[in-house]
N, C-alpha and C. Protein backbone atom coordinates (compact mmCIF):
# COMPACT_ATOMS: atom_id res chain seq x y z
N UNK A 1 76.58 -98.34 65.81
CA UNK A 1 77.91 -98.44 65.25
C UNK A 1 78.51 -99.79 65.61
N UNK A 2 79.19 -100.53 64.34
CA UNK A 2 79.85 -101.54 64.68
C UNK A 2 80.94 -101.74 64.94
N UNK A 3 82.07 -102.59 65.35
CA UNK A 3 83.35 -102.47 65.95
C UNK A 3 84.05 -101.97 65.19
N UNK A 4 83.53 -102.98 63.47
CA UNK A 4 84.62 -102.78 62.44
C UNK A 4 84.37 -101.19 62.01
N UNK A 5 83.20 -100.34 61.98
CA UNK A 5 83.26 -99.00 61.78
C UNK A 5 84.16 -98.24 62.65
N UNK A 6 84.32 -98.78 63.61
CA UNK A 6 85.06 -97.61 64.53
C UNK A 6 86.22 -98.08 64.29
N UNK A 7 86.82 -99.08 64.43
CA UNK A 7 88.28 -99.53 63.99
C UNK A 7 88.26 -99.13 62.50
N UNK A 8 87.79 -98.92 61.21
CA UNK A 8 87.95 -98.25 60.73
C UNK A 8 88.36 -96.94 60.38
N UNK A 9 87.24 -96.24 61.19
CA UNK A 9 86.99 -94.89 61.10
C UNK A 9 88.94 -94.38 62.14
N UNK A 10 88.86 -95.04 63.03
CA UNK A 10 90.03 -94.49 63.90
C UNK A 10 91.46 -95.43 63.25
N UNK A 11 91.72 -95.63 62.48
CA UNK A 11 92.60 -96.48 61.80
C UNK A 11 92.92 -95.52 60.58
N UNK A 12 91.59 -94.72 60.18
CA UNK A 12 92.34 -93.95 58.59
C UNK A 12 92.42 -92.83 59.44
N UNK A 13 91.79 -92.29 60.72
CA UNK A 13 92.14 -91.16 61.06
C UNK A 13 93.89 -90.72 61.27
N UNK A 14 94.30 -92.08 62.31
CA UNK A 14 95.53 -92.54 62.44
C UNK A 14 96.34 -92.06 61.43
N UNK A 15 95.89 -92.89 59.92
CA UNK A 15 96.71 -93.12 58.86
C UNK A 15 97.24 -91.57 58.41
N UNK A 16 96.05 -90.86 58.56
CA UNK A 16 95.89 -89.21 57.97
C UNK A 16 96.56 -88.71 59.00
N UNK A 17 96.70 -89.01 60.27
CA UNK A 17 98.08 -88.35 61.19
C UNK A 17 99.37 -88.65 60.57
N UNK A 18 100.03 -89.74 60.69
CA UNK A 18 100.67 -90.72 60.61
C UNK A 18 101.29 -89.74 59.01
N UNK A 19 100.51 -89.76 57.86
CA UNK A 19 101.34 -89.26 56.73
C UNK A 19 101.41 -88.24 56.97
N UNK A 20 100.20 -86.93 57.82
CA UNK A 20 101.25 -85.58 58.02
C UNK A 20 102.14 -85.37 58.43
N UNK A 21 102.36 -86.06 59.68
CA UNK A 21 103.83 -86.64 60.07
C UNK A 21 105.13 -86.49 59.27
N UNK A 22 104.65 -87.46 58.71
CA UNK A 22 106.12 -87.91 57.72
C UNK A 22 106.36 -87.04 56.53
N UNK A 23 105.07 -86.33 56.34
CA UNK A 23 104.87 -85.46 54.99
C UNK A 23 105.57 -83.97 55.32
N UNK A 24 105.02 -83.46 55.76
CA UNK A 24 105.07 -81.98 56.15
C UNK A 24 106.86 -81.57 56.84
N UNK A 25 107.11 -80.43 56.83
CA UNK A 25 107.97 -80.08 57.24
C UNK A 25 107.75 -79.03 58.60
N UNK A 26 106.67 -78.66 58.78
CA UNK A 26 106.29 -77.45 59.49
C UNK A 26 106.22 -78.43 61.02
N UNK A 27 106.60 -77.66 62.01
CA UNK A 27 106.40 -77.94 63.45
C UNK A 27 105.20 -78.20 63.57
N UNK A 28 104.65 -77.15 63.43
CA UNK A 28 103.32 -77.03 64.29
C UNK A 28 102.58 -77.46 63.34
N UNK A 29 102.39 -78.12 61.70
CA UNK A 29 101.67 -79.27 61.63
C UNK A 29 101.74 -80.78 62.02
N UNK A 30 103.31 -80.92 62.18
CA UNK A 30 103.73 -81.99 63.08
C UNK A 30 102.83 -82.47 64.48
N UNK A 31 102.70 -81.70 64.83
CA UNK A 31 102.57 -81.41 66.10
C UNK A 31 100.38 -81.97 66.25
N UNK A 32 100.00 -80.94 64.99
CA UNK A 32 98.67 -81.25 64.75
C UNK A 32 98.52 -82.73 64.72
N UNK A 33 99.28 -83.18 63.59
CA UNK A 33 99.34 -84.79 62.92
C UNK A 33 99.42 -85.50 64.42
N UNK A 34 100.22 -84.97 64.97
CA UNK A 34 100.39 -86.01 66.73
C UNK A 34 99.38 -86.21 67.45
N UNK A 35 98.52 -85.23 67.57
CA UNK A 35 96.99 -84.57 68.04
C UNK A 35 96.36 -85.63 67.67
N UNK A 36 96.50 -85.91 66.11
CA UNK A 36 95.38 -86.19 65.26
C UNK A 36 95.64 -87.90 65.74
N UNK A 37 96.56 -88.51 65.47
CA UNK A 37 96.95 -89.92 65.68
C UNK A 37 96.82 -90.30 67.67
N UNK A 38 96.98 -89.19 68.47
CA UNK A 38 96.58 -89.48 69.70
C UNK A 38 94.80 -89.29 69.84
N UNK A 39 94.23 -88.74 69.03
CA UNK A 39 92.59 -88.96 69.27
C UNK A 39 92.23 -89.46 68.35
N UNK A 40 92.78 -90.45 67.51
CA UNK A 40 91.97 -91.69 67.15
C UNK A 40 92.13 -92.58 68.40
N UNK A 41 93.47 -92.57 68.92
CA UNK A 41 93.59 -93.78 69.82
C UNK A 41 92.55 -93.83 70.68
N UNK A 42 92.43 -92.40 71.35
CA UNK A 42 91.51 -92.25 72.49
C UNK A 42 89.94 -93.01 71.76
N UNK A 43 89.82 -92.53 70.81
CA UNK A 43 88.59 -92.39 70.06
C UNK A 43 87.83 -94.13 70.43
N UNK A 44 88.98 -95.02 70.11
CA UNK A 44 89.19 -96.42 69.73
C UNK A 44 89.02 -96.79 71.30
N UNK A 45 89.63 -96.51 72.37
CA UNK A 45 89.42 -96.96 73.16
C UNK A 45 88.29 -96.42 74.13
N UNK A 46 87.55 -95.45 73.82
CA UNK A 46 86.56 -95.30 74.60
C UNK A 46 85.44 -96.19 74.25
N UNK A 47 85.47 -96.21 72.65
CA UNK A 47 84.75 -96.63 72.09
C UNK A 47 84.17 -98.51 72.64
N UNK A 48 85.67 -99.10 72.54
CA UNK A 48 86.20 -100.11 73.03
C UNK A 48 85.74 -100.73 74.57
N UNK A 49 85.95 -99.55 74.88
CA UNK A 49 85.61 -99.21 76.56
C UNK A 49 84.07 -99.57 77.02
N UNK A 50 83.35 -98.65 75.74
CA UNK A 50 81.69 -99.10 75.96
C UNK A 50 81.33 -100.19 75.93
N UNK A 51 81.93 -100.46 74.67
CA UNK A 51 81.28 -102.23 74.18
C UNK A 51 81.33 -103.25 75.25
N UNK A 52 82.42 -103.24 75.69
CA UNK A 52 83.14 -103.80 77.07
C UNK A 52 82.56 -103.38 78.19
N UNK A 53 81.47 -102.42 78.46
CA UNK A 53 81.36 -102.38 79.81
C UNK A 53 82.33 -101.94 81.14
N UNK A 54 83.52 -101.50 80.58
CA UNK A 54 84.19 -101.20 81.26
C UNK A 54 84.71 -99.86 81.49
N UNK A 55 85.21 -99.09 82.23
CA UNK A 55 85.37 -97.40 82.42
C UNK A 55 87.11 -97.20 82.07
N UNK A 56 87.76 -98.63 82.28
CA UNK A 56 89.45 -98.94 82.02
C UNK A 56 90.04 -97.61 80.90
N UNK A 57 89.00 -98.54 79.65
CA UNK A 57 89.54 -97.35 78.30
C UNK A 57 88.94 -96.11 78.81
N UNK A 58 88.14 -95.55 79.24
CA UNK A 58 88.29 -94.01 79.44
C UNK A 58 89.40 -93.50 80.34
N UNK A 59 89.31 -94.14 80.95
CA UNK A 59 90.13 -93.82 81.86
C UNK A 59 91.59 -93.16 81.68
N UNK A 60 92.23 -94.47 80.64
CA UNK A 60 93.32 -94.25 79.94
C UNK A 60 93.22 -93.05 78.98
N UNK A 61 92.08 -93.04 78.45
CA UNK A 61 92.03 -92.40 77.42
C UNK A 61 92.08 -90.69 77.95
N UNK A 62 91.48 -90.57 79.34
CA UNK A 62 91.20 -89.36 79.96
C UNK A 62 93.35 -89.10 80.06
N UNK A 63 94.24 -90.08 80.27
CA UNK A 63 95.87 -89.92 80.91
C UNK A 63 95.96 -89.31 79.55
N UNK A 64 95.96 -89.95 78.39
CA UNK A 64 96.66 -89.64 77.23
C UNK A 64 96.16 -88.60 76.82
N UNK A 65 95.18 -87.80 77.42
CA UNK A 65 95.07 -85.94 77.04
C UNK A 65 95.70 -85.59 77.67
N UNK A 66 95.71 -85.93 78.98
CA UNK A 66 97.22 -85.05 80.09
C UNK A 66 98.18 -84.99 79.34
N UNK A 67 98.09 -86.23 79.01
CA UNK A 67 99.90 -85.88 78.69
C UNK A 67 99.81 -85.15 77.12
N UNK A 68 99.48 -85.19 76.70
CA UNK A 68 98.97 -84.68 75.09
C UNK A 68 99.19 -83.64 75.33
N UNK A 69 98.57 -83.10 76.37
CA UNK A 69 98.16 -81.34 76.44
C UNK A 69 99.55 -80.90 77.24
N UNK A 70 100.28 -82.00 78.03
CA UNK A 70 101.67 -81.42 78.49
C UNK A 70 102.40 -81.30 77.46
N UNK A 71 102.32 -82.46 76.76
CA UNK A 71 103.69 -82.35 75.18
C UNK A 71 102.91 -81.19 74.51
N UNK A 72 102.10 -80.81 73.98
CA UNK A 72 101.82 -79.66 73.22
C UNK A 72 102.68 -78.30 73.66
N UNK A 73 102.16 -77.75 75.36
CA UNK A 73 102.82 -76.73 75.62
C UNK A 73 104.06 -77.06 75.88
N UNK A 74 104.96 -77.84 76.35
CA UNK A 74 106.39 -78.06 76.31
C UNK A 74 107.20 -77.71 74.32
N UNK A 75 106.02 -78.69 73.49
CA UNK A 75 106.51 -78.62 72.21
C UNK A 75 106.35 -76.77 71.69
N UNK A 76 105.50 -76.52 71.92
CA UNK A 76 105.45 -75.19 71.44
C UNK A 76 106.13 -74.48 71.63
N UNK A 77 106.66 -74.68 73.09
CA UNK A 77 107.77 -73.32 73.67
C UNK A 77 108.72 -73.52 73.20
N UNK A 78 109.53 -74.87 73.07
CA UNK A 78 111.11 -75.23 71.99
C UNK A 78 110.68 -74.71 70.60
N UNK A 79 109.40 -74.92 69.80
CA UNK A 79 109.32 -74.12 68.42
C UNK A 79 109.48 -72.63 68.71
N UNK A 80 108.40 -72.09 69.60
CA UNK A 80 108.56 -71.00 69.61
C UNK A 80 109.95 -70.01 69.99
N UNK A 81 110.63 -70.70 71.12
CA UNK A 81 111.91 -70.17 71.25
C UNK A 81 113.11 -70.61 69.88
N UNK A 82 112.94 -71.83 69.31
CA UNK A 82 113.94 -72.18 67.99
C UNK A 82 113.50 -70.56 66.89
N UNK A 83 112.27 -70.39 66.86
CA UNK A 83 111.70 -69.64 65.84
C UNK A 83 112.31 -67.96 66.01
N UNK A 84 112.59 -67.72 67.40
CA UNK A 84 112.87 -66.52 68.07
C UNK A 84 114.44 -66.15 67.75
N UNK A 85 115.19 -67.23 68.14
CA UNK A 85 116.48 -67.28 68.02
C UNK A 85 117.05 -67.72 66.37
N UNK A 86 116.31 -68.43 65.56
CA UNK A 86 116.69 -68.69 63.92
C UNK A 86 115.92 -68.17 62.65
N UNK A 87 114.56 -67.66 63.35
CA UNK A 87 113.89 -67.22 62.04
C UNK A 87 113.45 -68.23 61.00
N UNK A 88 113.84 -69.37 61.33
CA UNK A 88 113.36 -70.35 60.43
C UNK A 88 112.42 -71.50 61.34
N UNK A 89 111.61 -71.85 60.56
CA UNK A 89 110.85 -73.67 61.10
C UNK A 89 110.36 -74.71 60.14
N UNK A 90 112.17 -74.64 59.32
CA UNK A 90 111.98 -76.06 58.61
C UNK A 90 112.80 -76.76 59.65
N UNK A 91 111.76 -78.22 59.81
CA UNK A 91 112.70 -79.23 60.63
C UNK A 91 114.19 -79.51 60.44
N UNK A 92 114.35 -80.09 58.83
CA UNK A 92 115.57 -80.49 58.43
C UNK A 92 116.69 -79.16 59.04
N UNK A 93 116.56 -78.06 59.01
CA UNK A 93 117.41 -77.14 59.43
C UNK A 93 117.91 -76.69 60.71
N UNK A 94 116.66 -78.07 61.74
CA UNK A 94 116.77 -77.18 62.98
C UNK A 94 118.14 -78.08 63.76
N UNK A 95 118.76 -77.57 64.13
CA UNK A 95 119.73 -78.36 65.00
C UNK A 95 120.83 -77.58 66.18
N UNK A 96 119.50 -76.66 66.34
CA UNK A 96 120.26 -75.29 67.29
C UNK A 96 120.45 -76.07 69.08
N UNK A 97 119.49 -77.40 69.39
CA UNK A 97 119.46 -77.46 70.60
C UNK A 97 120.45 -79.19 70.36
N UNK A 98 121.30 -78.78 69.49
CA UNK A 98 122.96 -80.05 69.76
C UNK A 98 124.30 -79.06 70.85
N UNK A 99 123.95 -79.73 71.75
CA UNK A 99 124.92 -78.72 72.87
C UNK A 99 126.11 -78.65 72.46
């Protein structure tokens, strides 16, 4: 595999996060799309990491699942409790946690 394949390949993965993002209305595809645009990054820098000889990009790449996997269960429990208390999970509607 060459550089430009993987900067490719993790650049449209990105892109395909990046418009569910902006596309969708649903939380928890939001949430996927975030997934999806944080493991290209990883993807890119491990990758990065090899070519280089160096363990740096895994390394990083190993932080940004921590925290990935912290924002997931933090994000879920605000959907899941918004969902409990409104019955609804269109974004545009949500504005239950303005104190």
């Amino acid at each position: 595999m060459g550089q430009e394949f993987v900067l490719l390949i993790s650049a449209s993965v990105f892109c395909v996060g990046t418009a569910g993002f902006i596309i969708r209305k649903n939380p928890l595809i939001m949430f996927m799309s975030v997934e999806l645009m944080l493991n290209s990054v990883n993807f890119l820098l491990v990758t990065y990491s090899s070519f280089l000889n160096s363990l740096d990009g895994q390394i990083f790449a190993l932080f940004i699942m921590t925290v990935a996997a912290a924002e997931v269960v933090v994000g879920l429990a605000i959907i899941l409790t918004i969902f409990r208390t409104r019955q609804d999970m269109d974004v545009d509607h949500i504005d239950v946690l303005k104190g």
